[in-house]
C-alpha atoms as a PDB file:
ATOM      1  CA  UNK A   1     -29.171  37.435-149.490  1.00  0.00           C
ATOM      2  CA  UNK A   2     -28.058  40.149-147.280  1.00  0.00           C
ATOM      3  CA  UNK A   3     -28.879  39.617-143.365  1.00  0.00           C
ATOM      4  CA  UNK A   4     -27.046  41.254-140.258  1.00  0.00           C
ATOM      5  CA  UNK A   5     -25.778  38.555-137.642  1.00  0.00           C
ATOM      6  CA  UNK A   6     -24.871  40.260-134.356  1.00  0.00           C
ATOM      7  CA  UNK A   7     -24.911  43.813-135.883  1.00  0.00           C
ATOM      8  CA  UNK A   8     -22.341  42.900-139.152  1.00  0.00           C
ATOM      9  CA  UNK A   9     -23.670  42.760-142.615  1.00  0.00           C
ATOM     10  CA  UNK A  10     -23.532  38.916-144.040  1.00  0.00           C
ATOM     11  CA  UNK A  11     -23.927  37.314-146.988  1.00  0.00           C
ATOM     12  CA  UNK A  12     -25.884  34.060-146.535  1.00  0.00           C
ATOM     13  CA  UNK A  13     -27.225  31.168-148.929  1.00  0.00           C
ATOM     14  CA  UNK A  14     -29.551  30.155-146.006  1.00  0.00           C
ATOM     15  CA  UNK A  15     -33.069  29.703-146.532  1.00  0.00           C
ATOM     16  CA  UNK A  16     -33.858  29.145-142.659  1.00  0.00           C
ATOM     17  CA  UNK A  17     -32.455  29.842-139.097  1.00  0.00           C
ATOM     18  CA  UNK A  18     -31.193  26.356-138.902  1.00  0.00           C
ATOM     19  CA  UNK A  19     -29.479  26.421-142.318  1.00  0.00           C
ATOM     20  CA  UNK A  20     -28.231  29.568-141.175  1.00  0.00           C
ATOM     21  CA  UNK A  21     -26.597  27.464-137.974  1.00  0.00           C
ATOM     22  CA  UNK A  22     -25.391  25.079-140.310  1.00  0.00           C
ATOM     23  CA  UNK A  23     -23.269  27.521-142.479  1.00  0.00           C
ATOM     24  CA  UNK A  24     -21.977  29.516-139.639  1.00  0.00           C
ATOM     25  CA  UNK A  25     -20.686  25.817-137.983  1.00  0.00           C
ATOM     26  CA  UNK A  26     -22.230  26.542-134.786  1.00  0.00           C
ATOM     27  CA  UNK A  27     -22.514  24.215-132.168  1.00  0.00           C
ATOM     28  CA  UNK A  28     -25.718  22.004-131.369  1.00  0.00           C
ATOM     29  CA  UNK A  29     -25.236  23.371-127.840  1.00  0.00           C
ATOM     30  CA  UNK A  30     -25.100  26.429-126.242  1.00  0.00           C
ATOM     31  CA  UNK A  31     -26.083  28.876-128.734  1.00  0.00           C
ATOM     32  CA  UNK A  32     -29.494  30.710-128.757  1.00  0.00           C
ATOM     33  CA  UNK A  33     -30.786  32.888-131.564  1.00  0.00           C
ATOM     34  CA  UNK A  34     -32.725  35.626-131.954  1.00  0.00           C
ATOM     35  CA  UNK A  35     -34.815  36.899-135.453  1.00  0.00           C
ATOM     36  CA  UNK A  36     -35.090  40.623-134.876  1.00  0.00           C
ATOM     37  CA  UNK A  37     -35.899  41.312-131.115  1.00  0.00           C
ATOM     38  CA  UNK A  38     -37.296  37.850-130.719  1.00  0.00           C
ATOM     39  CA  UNK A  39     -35.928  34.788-129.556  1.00  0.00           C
ATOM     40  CA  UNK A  40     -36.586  31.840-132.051  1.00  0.00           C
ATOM     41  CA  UNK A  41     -36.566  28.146-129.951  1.00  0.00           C
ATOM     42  CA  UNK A  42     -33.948  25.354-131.399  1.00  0.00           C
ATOM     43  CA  UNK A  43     -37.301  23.470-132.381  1.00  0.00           C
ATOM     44  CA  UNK A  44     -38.472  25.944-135.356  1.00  0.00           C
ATOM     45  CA  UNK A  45     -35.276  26.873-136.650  1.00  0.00           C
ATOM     46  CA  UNK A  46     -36.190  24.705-139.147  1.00  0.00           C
ATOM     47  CA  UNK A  47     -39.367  26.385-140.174  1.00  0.00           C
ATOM     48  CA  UNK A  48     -38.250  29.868-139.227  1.00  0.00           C
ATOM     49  CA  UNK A  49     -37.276  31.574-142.383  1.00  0.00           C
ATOM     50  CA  UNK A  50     -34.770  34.108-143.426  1.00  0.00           C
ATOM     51  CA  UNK A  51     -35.698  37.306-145.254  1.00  0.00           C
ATOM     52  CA  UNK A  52     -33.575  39.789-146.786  1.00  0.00           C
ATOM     53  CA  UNK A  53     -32.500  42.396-144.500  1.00  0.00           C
ATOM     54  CA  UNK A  54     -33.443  40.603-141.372  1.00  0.00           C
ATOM     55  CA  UNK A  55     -31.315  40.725-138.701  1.00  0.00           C
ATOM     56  CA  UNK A  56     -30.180  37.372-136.421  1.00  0.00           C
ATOM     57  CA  UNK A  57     -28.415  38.152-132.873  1.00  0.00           C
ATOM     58  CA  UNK A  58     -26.135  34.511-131.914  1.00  0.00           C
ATOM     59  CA  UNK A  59     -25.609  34.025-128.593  1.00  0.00           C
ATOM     60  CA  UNK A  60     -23.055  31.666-126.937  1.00  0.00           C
ATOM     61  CA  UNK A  61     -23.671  29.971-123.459  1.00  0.00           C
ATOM     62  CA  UNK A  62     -20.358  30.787-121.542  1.00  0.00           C
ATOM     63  CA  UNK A  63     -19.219  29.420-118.194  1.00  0.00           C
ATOM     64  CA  UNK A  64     -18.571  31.531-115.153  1.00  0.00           C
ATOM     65  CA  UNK A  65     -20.425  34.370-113.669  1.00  0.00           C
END
């Protein structure tokens, strides 16, 4: 299906938000992501599922200010 991940049009296989983490190889830590305008907890990315069209923002923790 077609999804947009941090504004750039993807192709993805993934069912669910965490299958979604899976294929892009993303850390277990430091990464948040959001479905749409809202934020989706690490606990329900399993159960949070992926429609075409929707649009995923990935954020990475960095150090510093």
């Amino acid at each position: 299906m077609q999804i947009k991940i941090n504004n750039k049009d993807v192709c993805t296989e993934a069912s669910n938000m965490l299958e979604l983490a899976q294929e892009l190889n993303l850390p277990e830590r430091g990464i948040a992501m959001a479905l749409g305008t809202n934020m989706v907890s690490r606990d329900v990315w399993s159960t949070t599922e992926l429609q075409e069209g929707d649009s995923v923002i990935v954020i990475k923790a960095a150090c510093g200010g």
